[in-house]
C-alpha atoms as a PDB file:
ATOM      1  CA  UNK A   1       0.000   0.000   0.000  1.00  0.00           C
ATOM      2  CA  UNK A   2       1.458   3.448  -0.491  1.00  0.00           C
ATOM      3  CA  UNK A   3       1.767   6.019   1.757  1.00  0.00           C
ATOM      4  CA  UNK A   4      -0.367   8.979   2.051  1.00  0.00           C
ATOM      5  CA  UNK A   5       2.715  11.219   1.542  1.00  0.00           C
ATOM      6  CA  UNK A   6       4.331  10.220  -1.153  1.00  0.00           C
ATOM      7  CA  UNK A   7       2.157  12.709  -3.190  1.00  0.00           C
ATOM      8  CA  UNK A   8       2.925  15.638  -1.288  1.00  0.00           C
ATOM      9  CA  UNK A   9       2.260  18.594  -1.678  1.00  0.00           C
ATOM     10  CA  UNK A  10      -0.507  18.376  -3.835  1.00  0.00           C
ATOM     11  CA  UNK A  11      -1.533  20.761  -6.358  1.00  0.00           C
ATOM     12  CA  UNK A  12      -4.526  22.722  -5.027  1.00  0.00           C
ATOM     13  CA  UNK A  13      -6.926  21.870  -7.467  1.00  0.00           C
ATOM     14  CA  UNK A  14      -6.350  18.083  -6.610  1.00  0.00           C
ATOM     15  CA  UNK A  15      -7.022  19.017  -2.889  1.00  0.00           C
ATOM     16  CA  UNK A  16      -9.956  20.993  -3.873  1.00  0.00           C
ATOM     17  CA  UNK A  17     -11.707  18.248  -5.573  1.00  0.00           C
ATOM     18  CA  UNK A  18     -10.449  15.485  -2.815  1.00  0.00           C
ATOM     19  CA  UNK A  19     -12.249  17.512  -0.670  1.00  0.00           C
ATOM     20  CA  UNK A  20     -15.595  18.505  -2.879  1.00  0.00           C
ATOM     21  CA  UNK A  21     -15.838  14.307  -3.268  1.00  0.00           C
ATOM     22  CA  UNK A  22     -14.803  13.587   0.163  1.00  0.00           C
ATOM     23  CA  UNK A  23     -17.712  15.587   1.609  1.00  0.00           C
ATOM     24  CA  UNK A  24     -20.177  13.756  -1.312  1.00  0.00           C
ATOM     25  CA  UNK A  25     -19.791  12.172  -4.305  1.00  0.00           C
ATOM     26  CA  UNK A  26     -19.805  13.967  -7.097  1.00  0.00           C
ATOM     27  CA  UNK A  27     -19.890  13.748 -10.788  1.00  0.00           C
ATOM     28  CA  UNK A  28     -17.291  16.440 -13.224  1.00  0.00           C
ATOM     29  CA  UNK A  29     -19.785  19.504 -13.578  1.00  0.00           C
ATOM     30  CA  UNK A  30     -20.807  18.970 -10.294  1.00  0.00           C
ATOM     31  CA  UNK A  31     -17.048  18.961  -8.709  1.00  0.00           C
ATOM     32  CA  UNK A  32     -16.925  22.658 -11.301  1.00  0.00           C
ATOM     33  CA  UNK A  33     -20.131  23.943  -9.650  1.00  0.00           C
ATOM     34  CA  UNK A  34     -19.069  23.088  -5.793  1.00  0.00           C
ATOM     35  CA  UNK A  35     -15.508  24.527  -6.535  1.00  0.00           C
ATOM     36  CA  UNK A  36     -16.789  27.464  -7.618  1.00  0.00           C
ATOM     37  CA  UNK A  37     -19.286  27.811  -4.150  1.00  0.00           C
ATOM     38  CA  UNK A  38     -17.080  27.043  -1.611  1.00  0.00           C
ATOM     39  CA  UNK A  39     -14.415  29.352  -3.118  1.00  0.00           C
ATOM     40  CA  UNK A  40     -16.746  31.576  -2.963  1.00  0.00           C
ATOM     41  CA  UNK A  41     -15.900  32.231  -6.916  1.00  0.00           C
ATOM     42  CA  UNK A  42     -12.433  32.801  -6.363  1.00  0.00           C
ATOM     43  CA  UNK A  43     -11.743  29.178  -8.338  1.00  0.00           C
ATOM     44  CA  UNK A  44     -13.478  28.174 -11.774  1.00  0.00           C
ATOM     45  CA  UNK A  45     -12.085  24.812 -12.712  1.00  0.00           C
ATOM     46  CA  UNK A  46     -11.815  24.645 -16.043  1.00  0.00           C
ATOM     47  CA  UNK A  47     -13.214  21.671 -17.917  1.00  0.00           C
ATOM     48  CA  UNK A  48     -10.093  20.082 -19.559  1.00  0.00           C
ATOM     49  CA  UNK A  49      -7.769  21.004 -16.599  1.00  0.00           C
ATOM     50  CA  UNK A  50     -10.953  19.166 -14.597  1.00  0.00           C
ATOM     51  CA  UNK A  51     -11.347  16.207 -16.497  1.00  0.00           C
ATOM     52  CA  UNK A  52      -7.473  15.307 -16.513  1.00  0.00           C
ATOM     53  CA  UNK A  53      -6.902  15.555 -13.055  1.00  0.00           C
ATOM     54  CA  UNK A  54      -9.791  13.610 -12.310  1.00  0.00           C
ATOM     55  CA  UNK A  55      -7.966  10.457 -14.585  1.00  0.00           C
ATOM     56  CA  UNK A  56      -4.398  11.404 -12.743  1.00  0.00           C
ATOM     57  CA  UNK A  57      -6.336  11.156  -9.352  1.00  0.00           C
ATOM     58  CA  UNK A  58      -8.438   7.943 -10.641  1.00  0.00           C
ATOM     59  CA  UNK A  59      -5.093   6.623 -11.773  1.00  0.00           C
ATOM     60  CA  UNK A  60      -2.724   6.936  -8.429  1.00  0.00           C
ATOM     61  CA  UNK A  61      -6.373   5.598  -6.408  1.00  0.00           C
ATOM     62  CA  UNK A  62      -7.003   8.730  -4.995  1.00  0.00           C
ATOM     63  CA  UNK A  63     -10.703   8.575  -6.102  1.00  0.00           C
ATOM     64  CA  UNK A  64     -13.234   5.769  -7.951  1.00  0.00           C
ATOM     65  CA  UNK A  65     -15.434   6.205 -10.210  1.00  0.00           C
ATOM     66  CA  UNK A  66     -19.291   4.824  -9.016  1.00  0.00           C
ATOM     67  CA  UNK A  67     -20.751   1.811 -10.520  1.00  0.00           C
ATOM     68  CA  UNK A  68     -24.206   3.414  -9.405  1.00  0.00           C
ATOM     69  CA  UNK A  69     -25.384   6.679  -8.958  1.00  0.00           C
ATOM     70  CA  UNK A  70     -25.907   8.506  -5.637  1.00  0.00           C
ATOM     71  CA  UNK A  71     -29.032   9.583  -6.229  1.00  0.00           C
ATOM     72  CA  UNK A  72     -30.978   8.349  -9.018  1.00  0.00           C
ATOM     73  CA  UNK A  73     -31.552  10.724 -11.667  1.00  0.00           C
ATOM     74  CA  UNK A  74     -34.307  11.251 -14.670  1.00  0.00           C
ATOM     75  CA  UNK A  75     -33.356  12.720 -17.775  1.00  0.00           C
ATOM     76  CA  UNK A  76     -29.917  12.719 -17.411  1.00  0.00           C
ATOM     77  CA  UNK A  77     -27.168  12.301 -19.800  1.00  0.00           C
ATOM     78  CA  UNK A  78     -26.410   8.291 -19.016  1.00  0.00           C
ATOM     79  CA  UNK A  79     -22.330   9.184 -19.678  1.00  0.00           C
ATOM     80  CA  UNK A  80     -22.341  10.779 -16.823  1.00  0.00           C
ATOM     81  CA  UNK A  81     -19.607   9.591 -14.380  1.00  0.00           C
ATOM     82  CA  UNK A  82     -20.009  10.043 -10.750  1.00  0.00           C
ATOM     83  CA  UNK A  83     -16.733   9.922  -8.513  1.00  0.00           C
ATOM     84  CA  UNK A  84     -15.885   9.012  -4.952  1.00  0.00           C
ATOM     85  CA  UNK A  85     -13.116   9.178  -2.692  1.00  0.00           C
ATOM     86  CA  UNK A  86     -10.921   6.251  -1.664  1.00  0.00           C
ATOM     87  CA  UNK A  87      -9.348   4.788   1.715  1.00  0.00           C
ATOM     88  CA  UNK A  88      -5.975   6.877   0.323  1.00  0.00           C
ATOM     89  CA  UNK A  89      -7.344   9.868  -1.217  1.00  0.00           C
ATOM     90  CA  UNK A  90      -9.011  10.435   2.337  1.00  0.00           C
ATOM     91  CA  UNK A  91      -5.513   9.606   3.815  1.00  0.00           C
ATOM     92  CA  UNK A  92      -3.915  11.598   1.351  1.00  0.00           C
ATOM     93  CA  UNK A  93      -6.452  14.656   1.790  1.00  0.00           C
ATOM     94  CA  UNK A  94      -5.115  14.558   6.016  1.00  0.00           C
ATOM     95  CA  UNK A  95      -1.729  14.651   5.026  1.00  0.00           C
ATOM     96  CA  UNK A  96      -2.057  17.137   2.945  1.00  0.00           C
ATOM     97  CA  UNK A  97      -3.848  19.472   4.964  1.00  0.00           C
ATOM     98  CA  UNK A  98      -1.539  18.594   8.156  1.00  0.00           C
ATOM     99  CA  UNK A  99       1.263  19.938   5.728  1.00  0.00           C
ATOM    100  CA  UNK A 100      -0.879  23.169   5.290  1.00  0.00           C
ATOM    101  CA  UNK A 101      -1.761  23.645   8.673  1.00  0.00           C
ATOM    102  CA  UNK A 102       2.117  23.523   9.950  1.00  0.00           C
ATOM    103  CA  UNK A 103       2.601  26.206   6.946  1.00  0.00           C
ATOM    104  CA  UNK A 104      -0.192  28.405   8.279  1.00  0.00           C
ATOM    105  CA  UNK A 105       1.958  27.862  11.967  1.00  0.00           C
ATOM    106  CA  UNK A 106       4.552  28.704  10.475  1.00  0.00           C
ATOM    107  CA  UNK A 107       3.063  32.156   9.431  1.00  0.00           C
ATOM    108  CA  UNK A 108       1.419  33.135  12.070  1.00  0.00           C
ATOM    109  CA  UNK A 109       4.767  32.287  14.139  1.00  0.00           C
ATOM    110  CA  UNK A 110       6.378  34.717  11.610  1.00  0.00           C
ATOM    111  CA  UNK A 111       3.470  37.121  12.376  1.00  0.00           C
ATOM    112  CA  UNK A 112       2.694  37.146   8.621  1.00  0.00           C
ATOM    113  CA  UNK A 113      -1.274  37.129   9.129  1.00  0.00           C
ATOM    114  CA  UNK A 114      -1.165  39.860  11.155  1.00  0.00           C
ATOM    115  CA  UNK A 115       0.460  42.629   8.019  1.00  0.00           C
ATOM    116  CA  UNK A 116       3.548  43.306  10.081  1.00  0.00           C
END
């Protein structure tokens, strides 16, 4: 099994979307949409940049995609592929954000927040 850290640091898009599909799975426009919210705008994933870090993440097991569908859906395009996390991209997703929290220690050590 690998270790959560061997991917560290992740790019922040990855972490983004670990986190988007760790709170509920999620299909691509979906992930775009949620992004978007909880950034409150200040991140637009872009479709292409989307879609291939969604196969790099499928790829190193960081996420699945769903045999089934969450919730089931009527008149929806059938292609559509839903995504959730796995075991390591939730491990990976800790790591990652115990990295960022020592930064944002670090910082505030520095008094950096605080404009001085």
């Amino acid at each position: 099994m690998k270790e959560p850290e061997y991917l560290l640091p992740l790019k922040p898009d990855v972490f983004l979307i670990l986190t988007i599909v760790a709170r509920c799975e999620q299909y691509g426009y979906g992930i775009m949409l949620e992004a978007e919210r909880v950034t409150e705008g200040k991140v637009r994933l872009q479709p292409g940049a989307l879609y291939r870090r969604l196969r790099w993440m499928l790829d190193e097991g960081l996420l699945e995609e769903l045999a089934e569908r969450p919730v089931p859906e009527t008149g929806v395009d059938e292609r559509r592929r839903y995504y959730g996390v796995t075991t390591l991209g939730r491990q990976v997703a800790r790591a990652e954000a115990a990295r960022m929290r020592g930064l944002l220690n670090a910082a505030e050590g520095a008094g950096v927040l605080e404009g001085k």
